[in-house]
C-alpha atoms as a PDB file:
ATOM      1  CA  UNK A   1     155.661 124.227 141.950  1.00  0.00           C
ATOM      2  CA  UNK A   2     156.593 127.184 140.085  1.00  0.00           C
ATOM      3  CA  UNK A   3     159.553 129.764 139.884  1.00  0.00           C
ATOM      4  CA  UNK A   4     158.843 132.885 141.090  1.00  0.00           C
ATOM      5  CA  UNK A   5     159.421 135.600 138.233  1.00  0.00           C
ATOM      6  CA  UNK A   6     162.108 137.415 140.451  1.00  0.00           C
ATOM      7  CA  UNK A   7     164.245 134.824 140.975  1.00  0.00           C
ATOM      8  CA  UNK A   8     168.131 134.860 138.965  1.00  0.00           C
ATOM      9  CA  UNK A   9     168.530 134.287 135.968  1.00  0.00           C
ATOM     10  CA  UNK A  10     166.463 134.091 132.750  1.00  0.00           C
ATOM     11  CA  UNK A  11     164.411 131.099 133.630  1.00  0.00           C
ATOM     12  CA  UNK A  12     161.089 130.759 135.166  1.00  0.00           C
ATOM     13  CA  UNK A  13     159.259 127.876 135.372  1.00  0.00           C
ATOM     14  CA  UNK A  14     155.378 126.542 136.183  1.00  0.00           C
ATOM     15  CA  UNK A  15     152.569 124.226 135.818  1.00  0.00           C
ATOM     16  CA  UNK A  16     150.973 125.840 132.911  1.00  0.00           C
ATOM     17  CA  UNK A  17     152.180 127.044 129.235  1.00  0.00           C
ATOM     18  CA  UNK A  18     151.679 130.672 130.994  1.00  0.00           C
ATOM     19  CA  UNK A  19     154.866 131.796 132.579  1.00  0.00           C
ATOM     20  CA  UNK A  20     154.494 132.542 136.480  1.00  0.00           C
ATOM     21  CA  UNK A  21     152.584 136.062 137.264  1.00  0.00           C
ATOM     22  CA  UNK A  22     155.342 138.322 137.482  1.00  0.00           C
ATOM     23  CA  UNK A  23     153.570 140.332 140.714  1.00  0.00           C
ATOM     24  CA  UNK A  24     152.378 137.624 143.981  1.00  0.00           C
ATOM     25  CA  UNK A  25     150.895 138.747 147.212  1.00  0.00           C
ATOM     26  CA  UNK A  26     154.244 138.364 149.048  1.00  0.00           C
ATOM     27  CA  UNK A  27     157.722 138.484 148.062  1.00  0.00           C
ATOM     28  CA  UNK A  28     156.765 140.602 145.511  1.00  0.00           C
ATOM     29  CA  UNK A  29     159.056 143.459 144.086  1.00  0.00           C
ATOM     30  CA  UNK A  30     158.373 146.729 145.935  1.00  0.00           C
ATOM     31  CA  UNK A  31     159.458 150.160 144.735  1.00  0.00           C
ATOM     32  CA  UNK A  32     162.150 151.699 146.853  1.00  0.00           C
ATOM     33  CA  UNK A  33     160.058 154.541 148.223  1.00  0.00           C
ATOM     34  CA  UNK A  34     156.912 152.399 149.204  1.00  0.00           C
ATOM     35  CA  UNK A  35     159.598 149.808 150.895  1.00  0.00           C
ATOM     36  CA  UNK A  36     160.705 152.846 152.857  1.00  0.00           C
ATOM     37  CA  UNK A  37     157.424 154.222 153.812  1.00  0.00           C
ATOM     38  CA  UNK A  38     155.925 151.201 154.372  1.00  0.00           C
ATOM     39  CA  UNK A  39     158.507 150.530 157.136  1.00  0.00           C
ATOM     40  CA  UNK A  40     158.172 153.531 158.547  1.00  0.00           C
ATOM     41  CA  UNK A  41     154.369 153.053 158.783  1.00  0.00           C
ATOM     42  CA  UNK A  42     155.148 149.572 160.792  1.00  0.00           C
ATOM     43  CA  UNK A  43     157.534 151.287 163.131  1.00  0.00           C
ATOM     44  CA  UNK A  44     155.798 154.156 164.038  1.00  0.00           C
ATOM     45  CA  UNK A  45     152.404 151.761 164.642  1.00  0.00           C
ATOM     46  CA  UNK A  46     150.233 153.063 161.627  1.00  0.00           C
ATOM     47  CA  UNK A  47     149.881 149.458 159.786  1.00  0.00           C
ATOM     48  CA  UNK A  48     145.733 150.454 159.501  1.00  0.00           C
ATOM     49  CA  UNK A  49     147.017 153.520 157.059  1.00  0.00           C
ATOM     50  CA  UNK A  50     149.106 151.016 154.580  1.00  0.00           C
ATOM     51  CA  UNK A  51     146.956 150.507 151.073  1.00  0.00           C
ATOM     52  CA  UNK A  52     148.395 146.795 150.398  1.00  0.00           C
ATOM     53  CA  UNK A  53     148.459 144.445 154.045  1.00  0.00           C
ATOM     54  CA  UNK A  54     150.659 141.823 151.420  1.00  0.00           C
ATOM     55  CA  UNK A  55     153.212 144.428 151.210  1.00  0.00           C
ATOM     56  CA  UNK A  56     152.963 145.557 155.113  1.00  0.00           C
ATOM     57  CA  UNK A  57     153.614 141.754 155.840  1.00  0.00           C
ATOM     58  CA  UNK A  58     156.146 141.415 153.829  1.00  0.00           C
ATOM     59  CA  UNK A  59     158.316 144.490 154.957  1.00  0.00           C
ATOM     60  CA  UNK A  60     157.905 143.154 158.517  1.00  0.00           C
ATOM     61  CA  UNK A  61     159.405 140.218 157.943  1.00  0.00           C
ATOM     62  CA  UNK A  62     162.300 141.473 156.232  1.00  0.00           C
ATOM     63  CA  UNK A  63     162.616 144.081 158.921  1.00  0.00           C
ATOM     64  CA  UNK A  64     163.270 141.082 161.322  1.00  0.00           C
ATOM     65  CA  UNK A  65     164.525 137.978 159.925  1.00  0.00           C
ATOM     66  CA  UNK A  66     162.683 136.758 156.896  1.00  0.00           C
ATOM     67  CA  UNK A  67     163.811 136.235 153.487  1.00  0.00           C
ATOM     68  CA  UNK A  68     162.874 136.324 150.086  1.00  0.00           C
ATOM     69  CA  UNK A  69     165.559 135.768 147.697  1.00  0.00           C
ATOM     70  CA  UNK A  70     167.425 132.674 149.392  1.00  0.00           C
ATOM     71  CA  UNK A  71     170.635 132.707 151.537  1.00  0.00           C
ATOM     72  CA  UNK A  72     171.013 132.873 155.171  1.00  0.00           C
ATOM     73  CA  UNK A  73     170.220 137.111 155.523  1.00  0.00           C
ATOM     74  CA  UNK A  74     166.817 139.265 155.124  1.00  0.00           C
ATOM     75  CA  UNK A  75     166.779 140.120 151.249  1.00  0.00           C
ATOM     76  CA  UNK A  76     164.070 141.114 148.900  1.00  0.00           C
ATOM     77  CA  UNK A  77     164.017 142.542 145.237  1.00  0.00           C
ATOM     78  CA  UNK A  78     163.177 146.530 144.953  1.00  0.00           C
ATOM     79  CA  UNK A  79     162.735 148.919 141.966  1.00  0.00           C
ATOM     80  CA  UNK A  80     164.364 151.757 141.912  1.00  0.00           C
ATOM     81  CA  UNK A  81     166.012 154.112 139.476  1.00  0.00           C
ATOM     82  CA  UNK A  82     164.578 151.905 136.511  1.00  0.00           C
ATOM     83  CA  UNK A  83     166.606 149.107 138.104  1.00  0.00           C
ATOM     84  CA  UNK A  84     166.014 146.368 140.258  1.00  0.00           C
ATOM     85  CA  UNK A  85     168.160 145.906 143.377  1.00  0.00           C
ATOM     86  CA  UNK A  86     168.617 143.503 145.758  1.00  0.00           C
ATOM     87  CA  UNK A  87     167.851 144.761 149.142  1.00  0.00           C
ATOM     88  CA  UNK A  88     169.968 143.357 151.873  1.00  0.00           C
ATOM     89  CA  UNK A  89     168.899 143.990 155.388  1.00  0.00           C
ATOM     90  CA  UNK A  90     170.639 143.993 158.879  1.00  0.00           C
ATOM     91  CA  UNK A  91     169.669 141.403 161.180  1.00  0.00           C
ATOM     92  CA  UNK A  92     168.850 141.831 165.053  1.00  0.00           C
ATOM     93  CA  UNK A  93     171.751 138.831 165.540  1.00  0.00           C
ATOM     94  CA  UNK A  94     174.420 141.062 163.705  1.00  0.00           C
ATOM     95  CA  UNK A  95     177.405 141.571 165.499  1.00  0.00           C
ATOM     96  CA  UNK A  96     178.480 144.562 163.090  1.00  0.00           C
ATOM     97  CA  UNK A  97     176.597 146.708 160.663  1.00  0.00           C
ATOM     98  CA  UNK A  98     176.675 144.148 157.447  1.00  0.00           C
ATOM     99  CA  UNK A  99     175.161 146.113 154.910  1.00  0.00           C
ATOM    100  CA  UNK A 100     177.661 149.242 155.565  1.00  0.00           C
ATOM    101  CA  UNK A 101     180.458 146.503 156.042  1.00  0.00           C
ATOM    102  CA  UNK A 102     179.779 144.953 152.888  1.00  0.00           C
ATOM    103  CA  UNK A 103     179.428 148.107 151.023  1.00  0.00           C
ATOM    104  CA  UNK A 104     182.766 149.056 151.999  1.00  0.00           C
ATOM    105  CA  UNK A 105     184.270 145.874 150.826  1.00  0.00           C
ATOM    106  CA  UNK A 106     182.613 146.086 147.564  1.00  0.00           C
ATOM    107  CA  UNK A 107     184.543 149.540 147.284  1.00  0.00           C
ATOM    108  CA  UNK A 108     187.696 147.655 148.608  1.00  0.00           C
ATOM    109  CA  UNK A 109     187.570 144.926 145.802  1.00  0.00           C
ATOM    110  CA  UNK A 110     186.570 147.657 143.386  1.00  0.00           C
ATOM    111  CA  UNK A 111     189.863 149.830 144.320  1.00  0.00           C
ATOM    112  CA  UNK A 112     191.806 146.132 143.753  1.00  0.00           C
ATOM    113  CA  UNK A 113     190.779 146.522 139.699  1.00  0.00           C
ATOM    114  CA  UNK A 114     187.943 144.329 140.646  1.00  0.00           C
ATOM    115  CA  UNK A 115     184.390 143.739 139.153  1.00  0.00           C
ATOM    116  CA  UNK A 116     182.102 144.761 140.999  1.00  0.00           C
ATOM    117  CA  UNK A 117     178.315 144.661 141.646  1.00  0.00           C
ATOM    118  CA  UNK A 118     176.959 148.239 141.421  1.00  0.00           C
ATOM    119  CA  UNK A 119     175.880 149.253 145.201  1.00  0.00           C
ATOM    120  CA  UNK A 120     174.275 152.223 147.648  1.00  0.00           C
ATOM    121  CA  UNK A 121     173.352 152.402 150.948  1.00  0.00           C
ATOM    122  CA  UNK A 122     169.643 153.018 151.822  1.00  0.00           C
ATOM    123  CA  UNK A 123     167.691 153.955 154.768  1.00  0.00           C
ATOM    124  CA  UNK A 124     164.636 151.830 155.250  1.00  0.00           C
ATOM    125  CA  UNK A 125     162.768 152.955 158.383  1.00  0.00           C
ATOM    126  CA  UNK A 126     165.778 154.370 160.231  1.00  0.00           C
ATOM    127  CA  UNK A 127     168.113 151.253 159.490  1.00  0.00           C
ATOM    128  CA  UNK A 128     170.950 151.159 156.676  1.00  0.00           C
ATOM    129  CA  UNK A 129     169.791 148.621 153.423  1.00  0.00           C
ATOM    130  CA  UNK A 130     172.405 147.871 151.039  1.00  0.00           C
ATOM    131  CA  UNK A 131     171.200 148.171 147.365  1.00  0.00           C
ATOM    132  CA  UNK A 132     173.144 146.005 145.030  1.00  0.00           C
ATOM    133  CA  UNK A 133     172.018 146.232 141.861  1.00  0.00           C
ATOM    134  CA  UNK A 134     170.759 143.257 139.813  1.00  0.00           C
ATOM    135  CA  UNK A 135     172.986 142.641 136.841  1.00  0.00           C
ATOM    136  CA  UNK A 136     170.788 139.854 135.160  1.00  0.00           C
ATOM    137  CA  UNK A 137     167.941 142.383 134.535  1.00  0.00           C
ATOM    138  CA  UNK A 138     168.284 145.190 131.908  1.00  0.00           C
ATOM    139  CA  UNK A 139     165.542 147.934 131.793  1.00  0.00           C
ATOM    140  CA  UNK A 140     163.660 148.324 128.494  1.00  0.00           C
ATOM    141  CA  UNK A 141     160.759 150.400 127.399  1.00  0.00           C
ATOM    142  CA  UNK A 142     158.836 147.274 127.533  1.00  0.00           C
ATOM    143  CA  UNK A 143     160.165 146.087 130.915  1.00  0.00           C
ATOM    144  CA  UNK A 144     162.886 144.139 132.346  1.00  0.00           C
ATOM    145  CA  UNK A 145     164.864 142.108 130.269  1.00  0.00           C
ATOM    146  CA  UNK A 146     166.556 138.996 131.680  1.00  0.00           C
ATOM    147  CA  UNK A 147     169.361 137.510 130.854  1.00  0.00           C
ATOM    148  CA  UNK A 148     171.168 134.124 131.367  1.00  0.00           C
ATOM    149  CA  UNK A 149     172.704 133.334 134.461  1.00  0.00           C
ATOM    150  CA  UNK A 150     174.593 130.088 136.172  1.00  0.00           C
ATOM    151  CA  UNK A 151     176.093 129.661 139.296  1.00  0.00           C
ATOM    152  CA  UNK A 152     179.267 128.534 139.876  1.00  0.00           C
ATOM    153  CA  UNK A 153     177.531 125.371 141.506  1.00  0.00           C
ATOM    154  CA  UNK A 154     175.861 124.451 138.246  1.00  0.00           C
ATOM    155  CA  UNK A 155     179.169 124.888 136.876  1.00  0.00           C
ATOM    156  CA  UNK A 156     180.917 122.276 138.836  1.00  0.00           C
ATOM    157  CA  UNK A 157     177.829 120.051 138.953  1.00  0.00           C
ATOM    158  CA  UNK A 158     177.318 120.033 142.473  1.00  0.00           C
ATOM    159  CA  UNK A 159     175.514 120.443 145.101  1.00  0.00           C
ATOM    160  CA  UNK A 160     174.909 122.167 148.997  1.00  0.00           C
ATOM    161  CA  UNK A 161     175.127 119.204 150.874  1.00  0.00           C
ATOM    162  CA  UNK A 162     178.567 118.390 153.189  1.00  0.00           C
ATOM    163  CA  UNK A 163     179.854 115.577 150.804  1.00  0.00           C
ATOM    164  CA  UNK A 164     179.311 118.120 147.992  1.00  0.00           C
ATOM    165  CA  UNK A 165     182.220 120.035 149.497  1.00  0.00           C
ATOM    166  CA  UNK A 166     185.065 118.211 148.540  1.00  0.00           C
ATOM    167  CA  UNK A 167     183.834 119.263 145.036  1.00  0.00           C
ATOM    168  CA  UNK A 168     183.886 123.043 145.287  1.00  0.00           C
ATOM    169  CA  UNK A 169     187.076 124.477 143.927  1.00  0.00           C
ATOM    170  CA  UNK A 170     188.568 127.334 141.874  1.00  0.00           C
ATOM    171  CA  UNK A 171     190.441 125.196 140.229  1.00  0.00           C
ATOM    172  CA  UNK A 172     187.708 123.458 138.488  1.00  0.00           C
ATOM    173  CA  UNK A 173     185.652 126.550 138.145  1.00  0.00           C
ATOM    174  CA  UNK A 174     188.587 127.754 136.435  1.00  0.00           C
ATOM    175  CA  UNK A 175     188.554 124.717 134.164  1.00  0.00           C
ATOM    176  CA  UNK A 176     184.926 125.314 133.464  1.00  0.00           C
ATOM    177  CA  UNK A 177     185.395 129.355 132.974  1.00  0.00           C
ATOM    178  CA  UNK A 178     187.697 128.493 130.116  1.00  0.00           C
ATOM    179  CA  UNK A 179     185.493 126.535 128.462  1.00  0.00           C
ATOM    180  CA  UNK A 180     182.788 128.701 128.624  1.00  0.00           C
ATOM    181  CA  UNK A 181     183.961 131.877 128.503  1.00  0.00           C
ATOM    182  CA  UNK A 182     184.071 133.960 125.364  1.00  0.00           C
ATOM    183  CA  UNK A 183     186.966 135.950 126.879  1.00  0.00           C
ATOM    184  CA  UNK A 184     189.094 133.161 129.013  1.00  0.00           C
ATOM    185  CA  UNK A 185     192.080 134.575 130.036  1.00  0.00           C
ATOM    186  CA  UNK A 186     190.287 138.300 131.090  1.00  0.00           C
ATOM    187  CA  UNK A 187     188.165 136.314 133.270  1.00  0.00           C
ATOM    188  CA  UNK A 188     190.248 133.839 134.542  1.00  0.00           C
ATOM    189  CA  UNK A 189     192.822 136.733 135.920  1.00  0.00           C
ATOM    190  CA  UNK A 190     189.573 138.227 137.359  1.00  0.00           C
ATOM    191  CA  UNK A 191     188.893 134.931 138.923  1.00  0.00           C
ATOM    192  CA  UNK A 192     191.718 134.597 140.184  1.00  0.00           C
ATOM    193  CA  UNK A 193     191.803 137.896 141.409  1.00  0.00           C
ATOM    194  CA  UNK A 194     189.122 137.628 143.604  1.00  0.00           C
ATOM    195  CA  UNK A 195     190.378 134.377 145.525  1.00  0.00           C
ATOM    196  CA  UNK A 196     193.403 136.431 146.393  1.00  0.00           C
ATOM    197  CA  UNK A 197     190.893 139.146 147.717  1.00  0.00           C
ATOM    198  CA  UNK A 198     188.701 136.651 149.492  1.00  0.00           C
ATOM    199  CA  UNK A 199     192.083 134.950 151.461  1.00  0.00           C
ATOM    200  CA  UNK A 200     193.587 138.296 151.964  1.00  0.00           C
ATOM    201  CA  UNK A 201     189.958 139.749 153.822  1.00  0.00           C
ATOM    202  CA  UNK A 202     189.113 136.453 155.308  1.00  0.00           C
ATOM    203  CA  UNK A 203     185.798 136.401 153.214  1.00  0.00           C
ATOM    204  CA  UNK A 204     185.590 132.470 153.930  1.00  0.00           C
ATOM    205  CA  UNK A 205     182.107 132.115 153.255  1.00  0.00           C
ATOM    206  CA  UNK A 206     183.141 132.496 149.011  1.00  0.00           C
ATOM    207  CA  UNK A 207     180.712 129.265 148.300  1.00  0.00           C
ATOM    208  CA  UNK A 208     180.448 128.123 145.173  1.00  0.00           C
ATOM    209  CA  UNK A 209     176.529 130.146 144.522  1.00  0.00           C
ATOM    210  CA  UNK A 210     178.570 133.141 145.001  1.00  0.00           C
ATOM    211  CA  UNK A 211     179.744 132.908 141.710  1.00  0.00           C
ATOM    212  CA  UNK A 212     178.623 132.764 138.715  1.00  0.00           C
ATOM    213  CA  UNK A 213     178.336 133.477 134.969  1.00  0.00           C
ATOM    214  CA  UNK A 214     176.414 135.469 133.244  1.00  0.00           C
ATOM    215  CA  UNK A 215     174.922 135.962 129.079  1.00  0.00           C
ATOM    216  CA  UNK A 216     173.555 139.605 128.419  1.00  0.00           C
ATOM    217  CA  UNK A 217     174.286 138.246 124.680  1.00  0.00           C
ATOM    218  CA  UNK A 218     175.071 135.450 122.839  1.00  0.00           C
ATOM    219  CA  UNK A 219     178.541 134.621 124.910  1.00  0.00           C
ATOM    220  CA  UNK A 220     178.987 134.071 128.815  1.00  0.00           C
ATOM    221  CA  UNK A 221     181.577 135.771 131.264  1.00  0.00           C
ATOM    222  CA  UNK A 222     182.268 135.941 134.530  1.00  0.00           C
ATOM    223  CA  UNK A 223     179.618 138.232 136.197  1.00  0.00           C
ATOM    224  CA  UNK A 224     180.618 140.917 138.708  1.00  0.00           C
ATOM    225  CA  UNK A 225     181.571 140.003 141.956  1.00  0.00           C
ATOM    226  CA  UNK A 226     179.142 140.135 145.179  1.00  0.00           C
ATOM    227  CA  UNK A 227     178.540 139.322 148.452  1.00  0.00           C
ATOM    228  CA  UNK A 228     181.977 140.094 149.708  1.00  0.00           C
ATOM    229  CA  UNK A 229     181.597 140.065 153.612  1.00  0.00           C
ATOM    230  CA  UNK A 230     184.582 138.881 155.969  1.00  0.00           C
ATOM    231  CA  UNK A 231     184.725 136.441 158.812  1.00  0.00           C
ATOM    232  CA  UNK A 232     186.608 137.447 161.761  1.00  0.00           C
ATOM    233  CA  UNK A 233     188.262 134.761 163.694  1.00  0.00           C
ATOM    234  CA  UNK A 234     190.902 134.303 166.235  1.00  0.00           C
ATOM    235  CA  UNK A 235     192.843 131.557 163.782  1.00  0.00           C
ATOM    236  CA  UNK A 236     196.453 133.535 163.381  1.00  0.00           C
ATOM    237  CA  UNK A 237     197.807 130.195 161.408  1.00  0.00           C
ATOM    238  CA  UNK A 238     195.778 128.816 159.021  1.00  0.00           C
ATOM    239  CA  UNK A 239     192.086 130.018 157.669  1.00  0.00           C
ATOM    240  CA  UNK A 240     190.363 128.246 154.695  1.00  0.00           C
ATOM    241  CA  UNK A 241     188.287 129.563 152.017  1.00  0.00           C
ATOM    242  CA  UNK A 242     185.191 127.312 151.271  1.00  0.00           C
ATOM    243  CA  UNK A 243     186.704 126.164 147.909  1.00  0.00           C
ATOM    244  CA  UNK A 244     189.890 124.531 147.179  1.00  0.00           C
ATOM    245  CA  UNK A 245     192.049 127.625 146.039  1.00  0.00           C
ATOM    246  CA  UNK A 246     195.578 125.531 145.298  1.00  0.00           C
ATOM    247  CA  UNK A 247     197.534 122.379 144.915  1.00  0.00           C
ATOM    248  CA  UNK A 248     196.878 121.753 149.076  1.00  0.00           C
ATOM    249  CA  UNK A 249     193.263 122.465 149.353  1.00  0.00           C
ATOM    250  CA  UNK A 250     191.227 125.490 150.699  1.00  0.00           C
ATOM    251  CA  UNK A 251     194.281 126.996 152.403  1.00  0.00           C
ATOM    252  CA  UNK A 252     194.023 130.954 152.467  1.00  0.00           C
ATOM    253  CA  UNK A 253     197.638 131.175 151.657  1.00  0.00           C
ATOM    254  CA  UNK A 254     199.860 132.986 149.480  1.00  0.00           C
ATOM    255  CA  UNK A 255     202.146 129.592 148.311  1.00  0.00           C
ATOM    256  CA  UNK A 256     198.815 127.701 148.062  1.00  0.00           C
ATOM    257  CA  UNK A 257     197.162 130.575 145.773  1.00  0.00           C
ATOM    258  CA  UNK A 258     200.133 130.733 143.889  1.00  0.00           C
ATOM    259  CA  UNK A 259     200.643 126.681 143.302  1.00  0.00           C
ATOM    260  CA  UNK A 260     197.640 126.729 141.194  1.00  0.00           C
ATOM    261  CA  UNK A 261     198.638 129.581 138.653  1.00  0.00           C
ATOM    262  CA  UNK A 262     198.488 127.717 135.340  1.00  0.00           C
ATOM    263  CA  UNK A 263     195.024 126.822 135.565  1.00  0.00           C
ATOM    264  CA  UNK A 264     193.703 130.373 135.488  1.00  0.00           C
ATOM    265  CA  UNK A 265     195.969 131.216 132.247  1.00  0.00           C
ATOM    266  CA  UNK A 266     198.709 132.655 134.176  1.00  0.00           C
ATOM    267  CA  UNK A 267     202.334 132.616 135.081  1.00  0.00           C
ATOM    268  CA  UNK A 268     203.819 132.440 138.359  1.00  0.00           C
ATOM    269  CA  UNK A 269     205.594 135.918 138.015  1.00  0.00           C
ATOM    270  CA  UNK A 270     202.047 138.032 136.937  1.00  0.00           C
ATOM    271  CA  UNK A 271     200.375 135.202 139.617  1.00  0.00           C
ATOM    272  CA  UNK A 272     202.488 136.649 142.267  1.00  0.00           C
ATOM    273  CA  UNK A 273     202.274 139.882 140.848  1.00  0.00           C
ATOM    274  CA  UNK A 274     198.735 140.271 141.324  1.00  0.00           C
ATOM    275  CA  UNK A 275     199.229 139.162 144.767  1.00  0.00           C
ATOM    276  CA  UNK A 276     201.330 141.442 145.869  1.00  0.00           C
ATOM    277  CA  UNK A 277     199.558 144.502 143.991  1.00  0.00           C
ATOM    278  CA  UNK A 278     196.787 143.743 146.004  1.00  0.00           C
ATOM    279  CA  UNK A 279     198.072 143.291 149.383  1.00  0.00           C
ATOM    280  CA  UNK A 280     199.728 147.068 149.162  1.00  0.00           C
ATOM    281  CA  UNK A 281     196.102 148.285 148.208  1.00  0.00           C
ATOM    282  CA  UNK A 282     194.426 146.442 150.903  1.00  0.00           C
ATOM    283  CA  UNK A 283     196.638 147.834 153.331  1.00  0.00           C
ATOM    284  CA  UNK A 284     196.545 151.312 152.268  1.00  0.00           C
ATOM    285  CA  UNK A 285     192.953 151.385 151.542  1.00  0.00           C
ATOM    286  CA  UNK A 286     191.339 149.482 154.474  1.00  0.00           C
ATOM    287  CA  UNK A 287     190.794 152.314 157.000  1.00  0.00           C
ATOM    288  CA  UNK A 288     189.773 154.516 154.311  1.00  0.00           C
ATOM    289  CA  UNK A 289     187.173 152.480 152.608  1.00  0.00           C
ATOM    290  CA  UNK A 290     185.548 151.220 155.817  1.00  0.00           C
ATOM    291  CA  UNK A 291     185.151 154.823 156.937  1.00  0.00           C
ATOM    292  CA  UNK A 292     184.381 156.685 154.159  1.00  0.00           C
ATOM    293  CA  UNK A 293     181.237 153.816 153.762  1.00  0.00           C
ATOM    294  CA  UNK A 294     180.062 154.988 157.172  1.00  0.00           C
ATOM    295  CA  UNK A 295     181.619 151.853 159.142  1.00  0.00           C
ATOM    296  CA  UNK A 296     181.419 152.721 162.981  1.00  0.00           C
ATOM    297  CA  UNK A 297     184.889 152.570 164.610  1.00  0.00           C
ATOM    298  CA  UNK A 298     183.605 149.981 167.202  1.00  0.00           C
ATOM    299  CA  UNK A 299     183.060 147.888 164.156  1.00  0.00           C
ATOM    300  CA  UNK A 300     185.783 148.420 162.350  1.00  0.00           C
ATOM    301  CA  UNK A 301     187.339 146.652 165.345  1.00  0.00           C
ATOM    302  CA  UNK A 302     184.993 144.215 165.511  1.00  0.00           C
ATOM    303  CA  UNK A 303     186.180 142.800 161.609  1.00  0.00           C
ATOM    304  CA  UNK A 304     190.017 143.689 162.121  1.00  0.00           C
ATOM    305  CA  UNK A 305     191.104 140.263 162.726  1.00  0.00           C
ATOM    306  CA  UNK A 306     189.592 139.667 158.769  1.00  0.00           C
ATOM    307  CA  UNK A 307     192.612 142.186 157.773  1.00  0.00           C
ATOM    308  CA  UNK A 308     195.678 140.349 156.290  1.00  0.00           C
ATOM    309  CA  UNK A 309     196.273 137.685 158.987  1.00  0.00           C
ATOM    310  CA  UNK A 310     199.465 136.373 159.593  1.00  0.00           C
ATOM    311  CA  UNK A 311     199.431 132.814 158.402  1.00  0.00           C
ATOM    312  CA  UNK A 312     199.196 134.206 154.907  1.00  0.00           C
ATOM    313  CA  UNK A 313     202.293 134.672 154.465  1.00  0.00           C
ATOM    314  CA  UNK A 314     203.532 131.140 156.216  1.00  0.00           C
ATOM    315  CA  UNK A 315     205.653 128.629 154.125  1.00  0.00           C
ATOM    316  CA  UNK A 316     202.822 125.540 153.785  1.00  0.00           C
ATOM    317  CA  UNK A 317     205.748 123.058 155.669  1.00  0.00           C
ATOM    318  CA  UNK A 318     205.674 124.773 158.311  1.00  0.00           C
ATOM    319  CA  UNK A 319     201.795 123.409 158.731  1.00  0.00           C
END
C-alpha cells in the first residue's frame, strides 16, 4: 500500500525507501488545458485522437461519478497557473449547480471577514468545474513544495464511523487549536467564525475532515476554510451542524453558539457581536453573491430554505 504523491498534506508513504512516483497511470495530476480538451475529445466522440488512453479514462470518470481525491463528489488534482487545484465536478444526481453554488458561498464567507480557499470557475467540456486552489502546495523553481497538514479529525483523535460522532465538536477542536496554534486567539475567533457561518447557511455537512490545520513553516494555524456547500431542508425549528457547536450539542442556534464563547478565547459581548455582524452581511449579500457567481434563479430557489432559518433565533426552552 502506498500514498499516492497527490494526496494532502506533506506525507507520502510506500513499500520502499523511494517515495511513491509522483505521476501514475490514473488519478494522476492533469494540466488544466489537457483536462479541458481531453473532455471535449470524449464528448464530441474523438477518444481514438487522445495521446494518453490513462488520462482519457480518467476524465471520463470524473465527468460522471468517479473520484480521485476522497469524499462523496467527482474531484481530481489539476495544474494550472503554477498551482495545483482541486477540481470539483457536478454530478448527474445534482439537484443544483454545486460547483457555482459553492463558489458563491466561498465569496459569501469571504465577504463575512472569512478565510477563504482561493477559487474560479472552469469550463471542462461545456460543464462548470470549480477550481479551489490547493493551499498545502507552494510552487518552487524546483517543484511543488508541501507542507504539513492535519485534519480536524486527527485533531480530536477520531474517527468516520457513527459512534465516532459523539466525539466531533468545536469545542474540543477549539481546545486542540489553542494548543497548537502559534496564533490562538486569531484563529480561534476565525473558528468560531465559521460555525456561526455554517448554522446561519445551513452548511450541516461541516464534518470534522473539513477542517484542518496547516504548517507552511515551523508553526501551525488554522488553514482557510473550504467546502462550504448548504443543505436545504424543510426543518423550520431545529437543524444541527455535524459537530457539537455549544453547551446543548450540535444545535444550529444562536443561544447554543453563544453558550460556548469562552472556549474559543472570547467574551459573550464580541461572541454575540460576531454573530450579529454576520447575520446583517448574510442578508444583504445573499442575492448578490449567488448571482454575481452565475447561480441560476431556479437554483437559487432550490437552496433558499439554507438562508437564515427561523429556529435560529429560538430560545433553546422552547425545544
Amino acid at each position: 500500500m502506498q500514498g499516492a504523491d497527490d494526496r494532502a498534506g506533506a506525507l507520502g508513504f510506500g513499500l520502499n525507501a523511494e517515495p511513491p512516483a509522483p505521476r501514475r497511470t490514473f488519478n494522476c495530476t492533469l494540466d488544466l488545458g489537457k483536462l479541458q480538451a481531453t473532455a471535449e475529445a470524449i464528448l464530441n466522440n474523438q477518444t481514438d485522437d487522445i495521446e494518453n488512453q490513462g488520462d482519457a479514462q480518467q476524465v471520463q470518470e470524473l465527468l460522471l461519478e468517479g473520484t480521485s481525491m476522497g469524499g462523496a463528489r467527482p474531484k481530481a488534482v489539476v495544474e494550472d497557473d503554477n498551482s495545483l487545484w482541486i477540481a470539483k465536478f457536478s454530478s448527474p444526481q445534482d439537484r443544483w449547480n454545486h460547483p457555482r453554488v459553492e463558489h458563491a458561498f466561498l465569496k459569501l464567507a469571504k465577504h463575512c471577514d472569512l478565510n477563504v480557499a482561493d477559487r474560479k470557475i472552469v469550463d471542462v467540456g461545456g460543464k462548470d468545474v470549480l477550481l479551489v486552489r490547493r493551499f498545502d502546495r507552494d510552487h518552487t523553481d524546483e517543484g511543488y513544495r508541501r507542507h504539513r497538514m492535519v485534519s480536524a479529525l486527527t485533531l480530536l483523535r477520531s474517527e468516520e464511523s457513527p459512534a465516532a460522532k459523539n466525539d466531533w465538536s468545536y469545542l474540543l477542536l477549539a481546545d486542540e487549536i489553542r494548543r497548537t496554534s502559534n496564533h490562538p486567539e486569531q484563529d480561534l475567533t476565525e473558528l468560531y467564525g465559521r460555525m456561526c457561518f455554517n448554522a446561519l447557511v445551513s452548511n450541516l455537512d461541516d464534518h470534522p475532515r473539513n477542517h484542518a490545520i496547516l504548517a507552511k513553516n515551523t508553526h501551525w494555524r488554522l488553514s482557510p476554510a473550504y467546502d462550504l456547500t448548504p443543505t436545504p431542508t424543510i426543518a423550520l425549528e431545529n437543524r444541527d451542524l455535524a459537530m457539537a457547536c455549544g453547551l446543548h450539542g450540535r444545535m444550529a442556534n444562536k443561544e447554543n453558539l453563544l453558550s460556548g464563547h469562552a472556549r474559543f478565547l472570547l467574551n459573550e459581548e464580541k461572541a454575540n457581536f460576531i454573530i450579529d455582524d454576520m447575520i446583517n452581511i448574510i442578508r444583504s449579500e445573499w442575492d448578490s453573491c449567488l448571482h454575481r457567481a452565475g447561480v441560476s434563479h431556479q437554483d437559487c430557489e432550490t437552496i433558499r430554505s439554507s438562508y437564515i432559518y427561523e429556529g435560529f433565533f429560538n430560545p433553546i426552552s422552547e425545544y
